[in-house]
Protein backbone atom coordinates (compact mmCIF):
# COMPACT_ATOMS: atom_id res chain seq x y z
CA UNK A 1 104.77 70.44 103.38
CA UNK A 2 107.97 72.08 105.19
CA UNK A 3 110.66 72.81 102.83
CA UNK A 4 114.49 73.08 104.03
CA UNK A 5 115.03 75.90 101.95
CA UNK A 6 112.30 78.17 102.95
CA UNK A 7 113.31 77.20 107.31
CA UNK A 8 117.13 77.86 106.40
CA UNK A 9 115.74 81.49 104.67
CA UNK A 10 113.62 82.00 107.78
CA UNK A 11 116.29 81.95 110.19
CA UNK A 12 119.03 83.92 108.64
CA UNK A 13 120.01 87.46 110.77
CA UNK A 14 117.88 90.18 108.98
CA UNK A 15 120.63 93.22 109.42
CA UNK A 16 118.81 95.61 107.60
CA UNK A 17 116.49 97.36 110.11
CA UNK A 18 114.98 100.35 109.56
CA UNK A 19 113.85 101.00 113.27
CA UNK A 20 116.18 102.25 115.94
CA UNK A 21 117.58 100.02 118.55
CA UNK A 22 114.02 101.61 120.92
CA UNK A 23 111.57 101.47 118.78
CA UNK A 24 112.20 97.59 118.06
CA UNK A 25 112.48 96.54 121.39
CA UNK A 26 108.88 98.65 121.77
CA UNK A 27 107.65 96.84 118.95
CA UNK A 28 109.10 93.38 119.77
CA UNK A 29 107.33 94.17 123.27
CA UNK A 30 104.00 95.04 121.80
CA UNK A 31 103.77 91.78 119.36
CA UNK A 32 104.70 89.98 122.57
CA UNK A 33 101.53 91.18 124.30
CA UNK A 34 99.79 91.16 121.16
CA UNK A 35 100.54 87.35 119.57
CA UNK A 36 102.04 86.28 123.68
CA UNK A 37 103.80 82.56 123.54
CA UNK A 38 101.44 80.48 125.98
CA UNK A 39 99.82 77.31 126.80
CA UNK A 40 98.23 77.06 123.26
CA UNK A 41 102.06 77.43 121.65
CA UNK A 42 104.39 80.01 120.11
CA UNK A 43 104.16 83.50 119.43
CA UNK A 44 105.08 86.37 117.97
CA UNK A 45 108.97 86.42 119.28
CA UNK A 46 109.07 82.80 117.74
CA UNK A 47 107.41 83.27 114.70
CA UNK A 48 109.95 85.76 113.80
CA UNK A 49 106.99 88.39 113.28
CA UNK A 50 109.70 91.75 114.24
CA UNK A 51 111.33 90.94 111.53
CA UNK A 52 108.81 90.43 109.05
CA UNK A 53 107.65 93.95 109.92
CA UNK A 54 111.23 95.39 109.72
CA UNK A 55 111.64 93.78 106.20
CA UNK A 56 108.28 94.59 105.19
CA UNK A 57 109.16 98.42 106.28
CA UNK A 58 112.42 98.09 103.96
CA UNK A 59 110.44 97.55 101.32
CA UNK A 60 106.38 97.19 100.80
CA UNK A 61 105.41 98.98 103.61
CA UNK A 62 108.11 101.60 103.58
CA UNK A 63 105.54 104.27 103.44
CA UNK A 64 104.35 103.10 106.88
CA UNK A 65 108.07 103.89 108.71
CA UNK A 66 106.71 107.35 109.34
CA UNK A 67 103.51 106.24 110.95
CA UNK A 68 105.54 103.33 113.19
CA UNK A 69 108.31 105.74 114.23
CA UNK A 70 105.38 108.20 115.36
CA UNK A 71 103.39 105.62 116.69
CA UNK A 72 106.02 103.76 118.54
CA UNK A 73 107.18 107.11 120.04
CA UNK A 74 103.84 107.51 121.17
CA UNK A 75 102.67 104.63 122.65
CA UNK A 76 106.03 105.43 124.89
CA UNK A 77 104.43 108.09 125.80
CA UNK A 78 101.49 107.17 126.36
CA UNK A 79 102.84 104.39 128.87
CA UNK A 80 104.79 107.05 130.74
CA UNK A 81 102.47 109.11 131.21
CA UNK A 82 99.74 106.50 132.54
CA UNK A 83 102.27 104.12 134.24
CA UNK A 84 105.19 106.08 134.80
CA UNK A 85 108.01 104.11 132.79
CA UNK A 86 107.73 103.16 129.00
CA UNK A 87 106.42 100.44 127.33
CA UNK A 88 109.28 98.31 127.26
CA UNK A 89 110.00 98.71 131.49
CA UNK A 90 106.45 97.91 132.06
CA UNK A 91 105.08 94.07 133.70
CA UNK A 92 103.50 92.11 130.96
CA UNK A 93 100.13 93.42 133.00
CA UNK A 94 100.87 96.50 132.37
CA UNK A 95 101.98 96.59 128.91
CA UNK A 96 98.22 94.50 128.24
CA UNK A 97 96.09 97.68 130.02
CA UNK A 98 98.55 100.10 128.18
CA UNK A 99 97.42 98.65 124.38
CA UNK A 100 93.94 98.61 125.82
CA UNK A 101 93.77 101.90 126.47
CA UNK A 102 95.39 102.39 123.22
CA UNK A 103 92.85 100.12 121.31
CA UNK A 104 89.96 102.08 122.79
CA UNK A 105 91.22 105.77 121.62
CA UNK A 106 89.16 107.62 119.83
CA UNK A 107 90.14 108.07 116.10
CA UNK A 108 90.80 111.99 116.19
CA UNK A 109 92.88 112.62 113.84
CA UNK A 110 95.86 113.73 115.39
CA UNK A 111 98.40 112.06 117.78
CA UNK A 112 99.28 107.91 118.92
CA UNK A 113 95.17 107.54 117.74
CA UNK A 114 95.49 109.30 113.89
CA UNK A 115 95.22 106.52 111.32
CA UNK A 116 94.68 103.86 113.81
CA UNK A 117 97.99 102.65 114.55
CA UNK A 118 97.20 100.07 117.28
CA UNK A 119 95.04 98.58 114.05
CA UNK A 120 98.06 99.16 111.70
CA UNK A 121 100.63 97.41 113.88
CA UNK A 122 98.05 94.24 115.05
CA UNK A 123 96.95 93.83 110.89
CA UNK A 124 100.70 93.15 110.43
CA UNK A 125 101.41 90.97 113.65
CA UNK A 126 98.79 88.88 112.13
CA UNK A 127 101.00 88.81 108.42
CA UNK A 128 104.12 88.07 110.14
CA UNK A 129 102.35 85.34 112.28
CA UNK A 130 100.10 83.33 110.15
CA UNK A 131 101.40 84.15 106.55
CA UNK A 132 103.53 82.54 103.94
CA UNK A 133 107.21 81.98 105.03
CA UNK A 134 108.30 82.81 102.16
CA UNK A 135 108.08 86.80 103.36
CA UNK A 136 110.21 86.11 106.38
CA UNK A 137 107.26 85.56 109.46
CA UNK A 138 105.77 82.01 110.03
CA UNK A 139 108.92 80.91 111.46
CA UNK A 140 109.12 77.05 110.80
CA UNK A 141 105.23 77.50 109.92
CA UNK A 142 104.62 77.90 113.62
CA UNK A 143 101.91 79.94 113.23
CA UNK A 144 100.21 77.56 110.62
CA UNK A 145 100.87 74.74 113.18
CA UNK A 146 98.54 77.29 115.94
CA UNK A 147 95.92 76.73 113.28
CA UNK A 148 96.26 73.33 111.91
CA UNK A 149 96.91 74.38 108.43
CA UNK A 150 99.26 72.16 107.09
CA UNK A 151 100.43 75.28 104.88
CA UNK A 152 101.55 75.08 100.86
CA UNK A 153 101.25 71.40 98.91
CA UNK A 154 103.09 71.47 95.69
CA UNK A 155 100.86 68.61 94.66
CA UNK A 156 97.18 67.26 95.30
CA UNK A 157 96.43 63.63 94.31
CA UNK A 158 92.99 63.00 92.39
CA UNK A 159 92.08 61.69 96.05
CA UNK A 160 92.51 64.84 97.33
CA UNK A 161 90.31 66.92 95.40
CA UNK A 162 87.57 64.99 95.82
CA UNK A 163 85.25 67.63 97.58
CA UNK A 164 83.55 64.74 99.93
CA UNK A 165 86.80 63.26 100.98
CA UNK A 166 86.92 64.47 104.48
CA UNK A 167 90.36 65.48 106.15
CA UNK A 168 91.93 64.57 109.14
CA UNK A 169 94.98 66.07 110.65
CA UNK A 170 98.15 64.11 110.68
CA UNK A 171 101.17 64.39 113.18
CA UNK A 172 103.99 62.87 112.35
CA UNK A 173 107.25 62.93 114.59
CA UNK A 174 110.34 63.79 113.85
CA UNK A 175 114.00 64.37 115.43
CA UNK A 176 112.90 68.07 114.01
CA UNK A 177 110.00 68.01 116.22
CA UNK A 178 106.10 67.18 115.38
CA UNK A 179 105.39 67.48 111.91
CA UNK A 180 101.73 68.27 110.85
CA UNK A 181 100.38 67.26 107.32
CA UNK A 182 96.62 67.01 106.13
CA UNK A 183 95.27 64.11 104.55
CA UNK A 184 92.22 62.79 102.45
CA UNK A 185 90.79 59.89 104.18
C-alpha cells in the first residue's frame, strides 16, 4: 500500500550531508554502477539510496563516516592510479572494472581493502534500495516494485491469511503511474 505521507517525506531535499561535495558525487557514482537504472527499471540515483546513506551517516551509522571518507578517498585513488582520472571522470566501463578490482582485494588490513569497504558501501546500497521508506531510500517503493513486493499492508483480511490462498500480483494504473498490490485469490 503507497502512502502520500511517506512519498511526500521521501522526496524532501536532505541538507544535512555529512560528506563533502567529492566524496558524494564518488559515492553517488559508485551506487550508480553498483544498483545501475536499466532495462529491468530504476536504480540507485532513483531510489534516492545517496541519501539514505548520508542520513544514515548523520545518525546510525555515524561511526562509519571515518571508514567512507577513507574509503571514498581511496577508491579515488585507486582509479587514478589504474585508469589515470578518478572515479567520478571515468566511462561507466571503467568505473565497473575499477569496483572489480576493488571487490577482489585482498582483506589486509590496512588501506581502500581494511574492513571491507566495497562490502560496507554495497550492504547499504542494498538498505537504501530495497528497504522501508520510512528511512529515506525506496523512493516511491521503487525498489520494492524491482521485486514485486507490494511493501507494508496495514491490514490483512481473514482471506489473506489463509496459508493456501495463493497470490497473484496486481497492477493497477494510475495518473501516478503503475501501481502494484498483492492479492489472495
Amino acid at each position: 500500500m503507497r502512502s502520500s505521507d511517506a512519498s511526500d517525506t521521501n522526496r524532501e531535499t536532505w541538507s544535512g550531508s555529512v560528506l563533502t561535495a567529492h566524496q558524494r558525487a564518488t559515492l553517488d557514482a559508485m551506487l550508480a554502477r553498483l544498483v545501475p537504472t536499466d532495462e529491468h527499471g530504476p536504480g540507485a540515483r532513483e531510489a534516492g539510496v545517496l541519501r539514505y546513506i548520508e542520513r544514515a551517516l548523520a545518525s546510525e551509522y555515524r561511526e562509519d563516516r571515518d571508514r567512507y571518507a577513507d574509503g571514498l578517498r581511496e577508491v579515488d585513488e585507486h582509479a587514478s592510479k589504474h585508469f589515470g582520472l578518478g572515479f567520478c571522470d571515468l566511462a561507466p566501463e571503467e568505473q565497473d572494472a575499477a569496483l572489480s578490482m576493488i571487490e577482489k582485494l585482498p582483506r589486509s588490513g590496512s588501506g581502500l581493502d581494511s574492513g571491507g569497504f566495497f562490502e560496507l558501501v554495497r550492504g547499504h546500497a542494498l538498505e537504501g534500495m530495497f528497504g522501508d521508506p520510512v528511512w529515506s531510500g525506496n523512493i516511491d517503493q521503487v525498489g520494492w516494485d524491482l521485486l514485486g513486493y507490494p511493501g507494508v499492508r496495514e491490514e490483512w483480511t481473514e482471506r489473506d491469511q489463509r496459508l493456501d490462498a495463493p497470490v497473484r500480483r496486481v497492477v493497477r494504473r494510475s495518473e501516478d503511474g503503475p501501481q502494484t498490490d498483492r492479492r489472495a485469490d
